[in-house]
Protein backbone atom coordinates (compact mmCIF):
# COMPACT_ATOMS: atom_id res chain seq x y z
CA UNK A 1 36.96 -90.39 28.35
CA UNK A 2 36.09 -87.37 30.53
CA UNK A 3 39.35 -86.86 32.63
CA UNK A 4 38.95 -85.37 36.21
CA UNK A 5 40.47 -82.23 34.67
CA UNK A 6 38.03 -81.31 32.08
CA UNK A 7 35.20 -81.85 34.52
CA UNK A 8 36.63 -79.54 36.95
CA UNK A 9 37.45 -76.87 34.59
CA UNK A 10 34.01 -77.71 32.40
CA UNK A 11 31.76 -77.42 36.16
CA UNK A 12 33.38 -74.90 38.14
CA UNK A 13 34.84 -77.35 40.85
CA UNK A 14 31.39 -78.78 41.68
CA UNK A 15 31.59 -82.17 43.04
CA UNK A 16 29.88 -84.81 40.95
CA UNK A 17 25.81 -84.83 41.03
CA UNK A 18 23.95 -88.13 41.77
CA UNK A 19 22.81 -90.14 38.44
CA UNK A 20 19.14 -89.80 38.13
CA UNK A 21 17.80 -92.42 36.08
CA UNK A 22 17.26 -92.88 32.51
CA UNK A 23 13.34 -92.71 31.44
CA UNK A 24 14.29 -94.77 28.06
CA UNK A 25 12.42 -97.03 26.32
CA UNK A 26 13.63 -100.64 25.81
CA UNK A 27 12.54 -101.66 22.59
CA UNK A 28 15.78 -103.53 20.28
CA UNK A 29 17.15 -101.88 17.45
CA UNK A 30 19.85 -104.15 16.12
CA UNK A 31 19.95 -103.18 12.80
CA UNK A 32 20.08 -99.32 13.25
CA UNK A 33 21.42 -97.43 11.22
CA UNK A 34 19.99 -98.53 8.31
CA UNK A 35 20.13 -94.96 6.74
CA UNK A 36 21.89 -91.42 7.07
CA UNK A 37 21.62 -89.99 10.31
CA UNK A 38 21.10 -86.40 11.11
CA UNK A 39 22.91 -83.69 13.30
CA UNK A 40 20.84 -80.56 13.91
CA UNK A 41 23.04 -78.06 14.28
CA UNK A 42 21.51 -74.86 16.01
CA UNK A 43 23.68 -71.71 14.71
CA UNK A 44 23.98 -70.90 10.86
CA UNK A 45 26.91 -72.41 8.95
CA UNK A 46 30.92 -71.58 9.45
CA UNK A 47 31.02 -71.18 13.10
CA UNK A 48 32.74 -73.31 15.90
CA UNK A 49 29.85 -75.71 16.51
CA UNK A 50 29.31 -76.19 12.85
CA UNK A 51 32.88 -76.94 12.70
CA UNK A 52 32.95 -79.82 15.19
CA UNK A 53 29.46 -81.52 13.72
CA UNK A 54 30.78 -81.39 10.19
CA UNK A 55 34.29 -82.49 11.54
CA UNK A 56 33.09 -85.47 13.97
CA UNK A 57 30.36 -86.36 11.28
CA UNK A 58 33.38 -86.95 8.65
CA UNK A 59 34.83 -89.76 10.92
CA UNK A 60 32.06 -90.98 12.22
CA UNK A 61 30.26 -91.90 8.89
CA UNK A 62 32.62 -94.74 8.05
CA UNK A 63 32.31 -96.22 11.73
CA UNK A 64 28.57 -96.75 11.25
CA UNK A 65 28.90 -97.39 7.18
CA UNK A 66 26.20 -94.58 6.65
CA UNK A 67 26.22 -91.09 6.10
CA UNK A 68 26.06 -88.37 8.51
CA UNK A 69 24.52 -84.94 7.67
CA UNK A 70 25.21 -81.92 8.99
CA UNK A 71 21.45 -79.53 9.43
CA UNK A 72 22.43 -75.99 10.26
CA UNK A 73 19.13 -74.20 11.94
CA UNK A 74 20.63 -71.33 13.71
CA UNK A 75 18.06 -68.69 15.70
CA UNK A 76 16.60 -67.93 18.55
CA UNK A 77 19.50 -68.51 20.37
CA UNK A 78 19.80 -72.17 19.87
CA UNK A 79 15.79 -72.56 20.34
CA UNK A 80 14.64 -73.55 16.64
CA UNK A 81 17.06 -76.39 16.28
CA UNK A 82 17.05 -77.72 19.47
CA UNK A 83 13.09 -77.78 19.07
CA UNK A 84 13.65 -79.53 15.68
CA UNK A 85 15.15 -82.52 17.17
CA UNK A 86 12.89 -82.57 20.63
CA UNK A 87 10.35 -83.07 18.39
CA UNK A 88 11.66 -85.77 15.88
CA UNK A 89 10.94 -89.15 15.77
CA UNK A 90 12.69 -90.83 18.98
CA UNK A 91 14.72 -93.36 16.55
CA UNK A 92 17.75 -92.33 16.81
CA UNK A 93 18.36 -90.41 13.42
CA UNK A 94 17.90 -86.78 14.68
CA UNK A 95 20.44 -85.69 17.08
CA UNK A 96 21.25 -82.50 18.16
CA UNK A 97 24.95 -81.03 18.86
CA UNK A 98 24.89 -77.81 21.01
CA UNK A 99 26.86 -76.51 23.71
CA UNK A 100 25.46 -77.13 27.16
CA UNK A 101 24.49 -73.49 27.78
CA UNK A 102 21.28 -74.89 26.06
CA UNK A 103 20.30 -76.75 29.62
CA UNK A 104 22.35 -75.35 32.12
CA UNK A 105 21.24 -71.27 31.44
CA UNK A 106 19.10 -71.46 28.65
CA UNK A 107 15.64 -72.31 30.95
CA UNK A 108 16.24 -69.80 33.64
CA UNK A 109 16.24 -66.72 31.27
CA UNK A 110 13.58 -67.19 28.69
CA UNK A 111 10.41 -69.22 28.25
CA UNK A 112 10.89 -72.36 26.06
CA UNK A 113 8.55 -74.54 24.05
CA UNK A 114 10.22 -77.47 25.56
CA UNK A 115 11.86 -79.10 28.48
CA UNK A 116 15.67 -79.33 28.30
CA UNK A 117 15.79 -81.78 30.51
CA UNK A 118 12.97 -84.12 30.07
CA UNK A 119 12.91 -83.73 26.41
CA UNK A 120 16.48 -84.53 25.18
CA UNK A 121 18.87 -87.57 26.51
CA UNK A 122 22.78 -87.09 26.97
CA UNK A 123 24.73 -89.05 24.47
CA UNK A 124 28.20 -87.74 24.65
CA UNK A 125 30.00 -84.93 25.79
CA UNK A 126 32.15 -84.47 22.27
CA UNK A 127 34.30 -81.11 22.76
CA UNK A 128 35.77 -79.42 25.50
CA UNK A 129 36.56 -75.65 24.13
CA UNK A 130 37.72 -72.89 26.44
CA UNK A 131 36.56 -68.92 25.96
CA UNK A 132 39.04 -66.42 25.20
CA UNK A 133 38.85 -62.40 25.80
CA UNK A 134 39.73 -60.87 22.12
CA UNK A 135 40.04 -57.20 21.37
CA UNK A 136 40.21 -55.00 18.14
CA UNK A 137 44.30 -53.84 16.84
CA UNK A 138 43.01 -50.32 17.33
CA UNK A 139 42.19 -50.44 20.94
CA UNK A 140 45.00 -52.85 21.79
CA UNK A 141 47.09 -49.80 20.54
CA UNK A 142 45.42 -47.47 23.18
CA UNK A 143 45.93 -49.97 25.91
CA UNK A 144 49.88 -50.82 25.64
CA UNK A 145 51.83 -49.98 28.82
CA UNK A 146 55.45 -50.18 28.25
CA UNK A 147 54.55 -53.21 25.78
CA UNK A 148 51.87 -55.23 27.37
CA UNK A 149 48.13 -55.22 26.27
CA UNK A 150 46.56 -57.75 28.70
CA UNK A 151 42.78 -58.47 30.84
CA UNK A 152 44.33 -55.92 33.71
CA UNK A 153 45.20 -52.89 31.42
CA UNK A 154 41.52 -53.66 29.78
CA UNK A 155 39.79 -53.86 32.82
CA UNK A 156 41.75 -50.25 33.94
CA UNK A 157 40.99 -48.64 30.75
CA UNK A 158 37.47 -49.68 31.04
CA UNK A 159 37.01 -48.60 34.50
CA UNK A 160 38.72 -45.28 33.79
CA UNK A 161 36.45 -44.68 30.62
CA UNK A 162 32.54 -45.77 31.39
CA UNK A 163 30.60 -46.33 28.58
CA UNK A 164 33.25 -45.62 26.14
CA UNK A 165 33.92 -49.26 24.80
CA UNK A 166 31.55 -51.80 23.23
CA UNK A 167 31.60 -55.31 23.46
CA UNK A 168 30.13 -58.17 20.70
CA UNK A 169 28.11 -60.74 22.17
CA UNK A 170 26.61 -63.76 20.42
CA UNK A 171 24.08 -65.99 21.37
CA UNK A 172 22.28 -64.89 24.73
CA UNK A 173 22.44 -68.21 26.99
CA UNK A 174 25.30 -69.63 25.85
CA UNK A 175 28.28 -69.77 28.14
CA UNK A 176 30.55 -67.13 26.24
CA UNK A 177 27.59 -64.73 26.73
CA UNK A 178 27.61 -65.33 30.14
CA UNK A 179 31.35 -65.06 31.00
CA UNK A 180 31.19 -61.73 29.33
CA UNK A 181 28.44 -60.49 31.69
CA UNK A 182 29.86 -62.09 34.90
CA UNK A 183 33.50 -60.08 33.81
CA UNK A 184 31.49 -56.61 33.73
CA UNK A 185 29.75 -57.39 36.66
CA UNK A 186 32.42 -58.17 38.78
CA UNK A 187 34.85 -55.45 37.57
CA UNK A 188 32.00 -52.89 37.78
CA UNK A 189 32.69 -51.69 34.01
CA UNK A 190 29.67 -49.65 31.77
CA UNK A 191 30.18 -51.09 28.34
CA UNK A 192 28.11 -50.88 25.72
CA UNK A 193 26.38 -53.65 24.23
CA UNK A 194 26.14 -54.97 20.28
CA UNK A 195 24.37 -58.10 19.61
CA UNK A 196 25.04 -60.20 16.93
CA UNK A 197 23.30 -62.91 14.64
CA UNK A 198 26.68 -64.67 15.28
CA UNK A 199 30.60 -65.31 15.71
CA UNK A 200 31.64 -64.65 12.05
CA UNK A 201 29.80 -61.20 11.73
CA UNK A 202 31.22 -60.18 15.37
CA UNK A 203 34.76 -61.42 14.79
CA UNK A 204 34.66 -59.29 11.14
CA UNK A 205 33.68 -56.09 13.26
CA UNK A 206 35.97 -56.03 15.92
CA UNK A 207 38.78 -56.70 12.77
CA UNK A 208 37.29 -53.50 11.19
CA UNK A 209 37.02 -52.07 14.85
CA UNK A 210 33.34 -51.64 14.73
CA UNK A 211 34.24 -52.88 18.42
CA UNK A 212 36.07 -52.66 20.49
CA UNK A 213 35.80 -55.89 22.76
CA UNK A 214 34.62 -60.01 22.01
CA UNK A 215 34.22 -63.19 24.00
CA UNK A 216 33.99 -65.93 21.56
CA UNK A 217 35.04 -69.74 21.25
CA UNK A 218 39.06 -70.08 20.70
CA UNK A 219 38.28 -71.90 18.02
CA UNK A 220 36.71 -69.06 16.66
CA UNK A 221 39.47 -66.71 16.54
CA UNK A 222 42.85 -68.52 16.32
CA UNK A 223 44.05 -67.94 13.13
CA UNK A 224 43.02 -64.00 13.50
CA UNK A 225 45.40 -63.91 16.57
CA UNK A 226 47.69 -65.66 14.88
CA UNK A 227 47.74 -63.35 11.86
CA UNK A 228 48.24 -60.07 14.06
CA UNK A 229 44.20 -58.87 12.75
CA UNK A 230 42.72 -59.39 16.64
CA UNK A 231 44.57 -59.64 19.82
CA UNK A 232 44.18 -62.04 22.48
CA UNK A 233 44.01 -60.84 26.17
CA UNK A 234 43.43 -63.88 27.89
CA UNK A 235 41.95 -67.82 27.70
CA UNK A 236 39.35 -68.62 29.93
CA UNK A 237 41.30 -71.64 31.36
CA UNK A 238 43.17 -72.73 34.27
CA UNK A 239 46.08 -72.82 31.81
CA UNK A 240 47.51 -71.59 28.38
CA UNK A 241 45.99 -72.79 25.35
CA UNK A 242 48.34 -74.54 23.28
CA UNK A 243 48.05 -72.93 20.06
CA UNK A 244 48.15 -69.43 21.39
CA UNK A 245 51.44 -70.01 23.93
CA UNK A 246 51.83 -66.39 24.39
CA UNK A 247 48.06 -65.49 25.18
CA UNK A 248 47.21 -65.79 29.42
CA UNK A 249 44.64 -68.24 31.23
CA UNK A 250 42.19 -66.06 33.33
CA UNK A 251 44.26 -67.21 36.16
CA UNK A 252 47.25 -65.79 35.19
CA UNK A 253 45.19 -62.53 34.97
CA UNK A 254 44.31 -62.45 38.07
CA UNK A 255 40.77 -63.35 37.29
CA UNK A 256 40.24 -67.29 38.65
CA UNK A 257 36.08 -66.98 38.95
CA UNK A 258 36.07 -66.41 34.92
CA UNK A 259 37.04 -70.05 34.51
CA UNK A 260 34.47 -71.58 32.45
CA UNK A 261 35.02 -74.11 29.72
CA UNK A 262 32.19 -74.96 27.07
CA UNK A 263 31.56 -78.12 26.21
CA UNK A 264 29.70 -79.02 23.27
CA UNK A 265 27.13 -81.96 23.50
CA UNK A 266 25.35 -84.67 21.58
CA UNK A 267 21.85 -84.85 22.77
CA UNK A 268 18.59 -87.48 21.14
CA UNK A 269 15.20 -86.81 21.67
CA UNK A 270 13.88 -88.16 24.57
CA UNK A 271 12.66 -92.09 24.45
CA UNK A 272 15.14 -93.05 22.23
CA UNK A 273 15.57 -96.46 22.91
CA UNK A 274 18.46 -97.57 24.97
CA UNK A 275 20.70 -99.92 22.96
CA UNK A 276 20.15 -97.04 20.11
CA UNK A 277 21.76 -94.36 22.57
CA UNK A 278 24.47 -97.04 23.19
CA UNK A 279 25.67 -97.17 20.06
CA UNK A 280 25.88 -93.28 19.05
CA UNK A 281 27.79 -92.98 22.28
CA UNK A 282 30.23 -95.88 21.47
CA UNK A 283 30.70 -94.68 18.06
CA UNK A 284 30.91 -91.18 18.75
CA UNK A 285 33.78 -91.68 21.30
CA UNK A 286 35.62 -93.97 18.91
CA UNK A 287 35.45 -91.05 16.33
CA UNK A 288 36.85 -88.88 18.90
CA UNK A 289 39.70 -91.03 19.79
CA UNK A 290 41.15 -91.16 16.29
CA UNK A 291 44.12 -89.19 16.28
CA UNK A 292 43.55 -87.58 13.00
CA UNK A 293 40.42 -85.90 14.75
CA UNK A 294 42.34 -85.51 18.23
CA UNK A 295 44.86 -83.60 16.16
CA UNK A 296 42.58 -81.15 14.37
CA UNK A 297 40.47 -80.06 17.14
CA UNK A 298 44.06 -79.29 19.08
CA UNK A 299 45.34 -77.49 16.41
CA UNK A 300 42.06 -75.28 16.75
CA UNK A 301 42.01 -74.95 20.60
CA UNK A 302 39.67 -77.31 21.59
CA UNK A 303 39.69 -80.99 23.30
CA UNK A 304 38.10 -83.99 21.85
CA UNK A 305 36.36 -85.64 24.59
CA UNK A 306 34.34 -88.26 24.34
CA UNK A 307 32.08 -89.57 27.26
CA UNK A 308 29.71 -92.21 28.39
CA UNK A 309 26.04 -90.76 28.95
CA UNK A 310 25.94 -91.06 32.15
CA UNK A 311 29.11 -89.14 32.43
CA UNK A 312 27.52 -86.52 30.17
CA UNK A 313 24.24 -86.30 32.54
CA UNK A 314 26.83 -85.36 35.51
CA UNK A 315 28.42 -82.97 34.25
CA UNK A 316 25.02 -81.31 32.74
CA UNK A 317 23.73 -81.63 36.41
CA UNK A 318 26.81 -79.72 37.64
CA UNK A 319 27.10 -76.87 35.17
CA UNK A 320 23.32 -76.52 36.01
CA UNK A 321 23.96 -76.43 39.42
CA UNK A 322 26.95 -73.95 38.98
CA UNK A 323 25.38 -71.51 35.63
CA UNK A 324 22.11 -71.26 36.49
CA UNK A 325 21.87 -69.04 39.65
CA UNK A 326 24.30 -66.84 38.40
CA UNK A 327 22.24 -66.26 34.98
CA UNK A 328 19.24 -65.25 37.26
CA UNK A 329 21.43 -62.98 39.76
CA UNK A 330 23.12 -61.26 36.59
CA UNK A 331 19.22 -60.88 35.33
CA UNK A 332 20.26 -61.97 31.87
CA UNK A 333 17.22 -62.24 29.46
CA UNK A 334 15.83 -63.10 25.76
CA UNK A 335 12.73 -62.59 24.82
């Protein structure tokens, strides 16, 4: 379950919000599922959250005896899938796994056909995955000082040379996009922006050293770091990630406020009925709990959660609370 830890890290230090109530229906489903059940995935195929649906939906198909597809509708960053399961039938078939960027910044920079909040119910928080700074070989070269290449000599290069680098970023709204922004903004740096579709094409150029600079997922990029193609500055934690022991948290770096851990989320369209909601949640957390999964999303960075929905519907409320002002102050936007 969601330790005191991960919430802290995953809202910023924001105390807990109050529950607000559940608007479900109460209508008994006792023999769902009866057939395969679908998780909308909102990015194209091959990327971190694709991962963790395909991943979860492996052990979580024998725990309910049916199968579980994986739908990948990437676009309009995370818009066209999330709208896709807000407006599927509320029976608990169509769910939607996205990180929770989607509610928490998503609505205060752009215009959406739907509402977050009222439209989709918390199920589970499923994975806990912290951000990590990542930078091409070529400009890693140009930074080493006696040997070290880390967030400080970045941040000094950067400062030093305005409008000379050029930083990926992937999906407007998300939390990596807004970490990014929040680290320029703070450390007054001009760097040029390139958008991209997604985190395979971005992680490919800053290998070629298209760019020079990245924020992605960890999960994203480990074996890159690991295989000398992409260097790690530093993991937007409050500690070392495991599998890169020799990378820095953002505290380390002297950079506490960029602390900001995504957590991926199972939503259902609004009104699904309670008991169904129930039983997603309770089999989706015993998925998680198998150590076969535990051990796989470790190996890749990232924590296997599992929550209740209520505990879920906190933490939403607090990342809200904590994301959404600073989106509007940094006057991020997507059309």
């Amino acid at each position: 379950m969601l330790s005191r830890r991960i919430f802290t890290a995953l809202a910023g230090g924001i105390p807990l919000a109050s529950l607000t109530p559940y608007g479900l229906a109460q209508s008994s489903s006792s023999d769902y599922p009866n057939k395969a059940i679908r998780i909308v995935v909102p990015f194209n195929a091959g990327g971190p959250v694709d991962i963790i649906a395909r991943s979860l939906g492996a052990r979580l198909a024998p725990l309910i005896k049916q199968a579980v597809i994986v739908d990948n509708k990437g676009g309009a960053s995370t818009i066209i899938g999330t709208d896709n399961v807000v407006k599927s039938a509320p029976d608990g078939y169509s769910l939607l796994l996205v990180g929770s960027g989607a509610r928490s910044i998503l609505p205060a920079i752009t215009k959406l056909p739907y509402d977050p909040e009222r439209d989709l119910q918390a199920v589970s928080l499923a994975v806990a995955s912290p951000q990590i700074f990542v930078i091409s070989p070529q400009l890693a070269a140009k930074l080493a000082v006696k040997g070290v290449t880390n967030l400080k000599t970045l941040t000094a290069y950067a400062q030093a040379n305005p409008g000379k680098l050029n930083m990926g970023s992937v999906g407007a709204g998300t939390i990596t996009s807004l970490v990014g922004e929040l680290y320029k903004r703070e450390q007054s740096l001009k760097v040029v922006d390139v958008p991209f579709r997604g985190g395979a094409p971005a992680v490919q150029a800053l290998m070629a050293g298209d760019i020079d600079l990245l924020m992605a997922d960890v999960a994203a990029v480990i074996p890159q770091i690991q295989g000398g193609k992409i260097v790690g500055l530093a993991v937007t934690d409050s500690k070392r990630a495991k599998e890169l022991p020799s990378v820095q948290s953002v505290v380390e770096a002297g950079y506490p406020s960029l602390v900001a851990v995504n957590a991926y989320c199972l939503f259902a369209p609004a009104k699904t009925p309670r008991d169904v909601v129930a039983k997603i949640q309770k089999a989706v957390t015993a998925a998680l709990a198998t150590p076969e999964l535990r051990t796989q999303f470790e190996k890749s960075g990232m924590q296997a959660v599992g929550s209740t929905s209520e505990e879920l519907e906190k933490l939403l409320q607090a990342q809200t609370t904590k994301w959404t002002p600073l989106a509007r102050a940094l006057g991020v936007r997507i059309e």
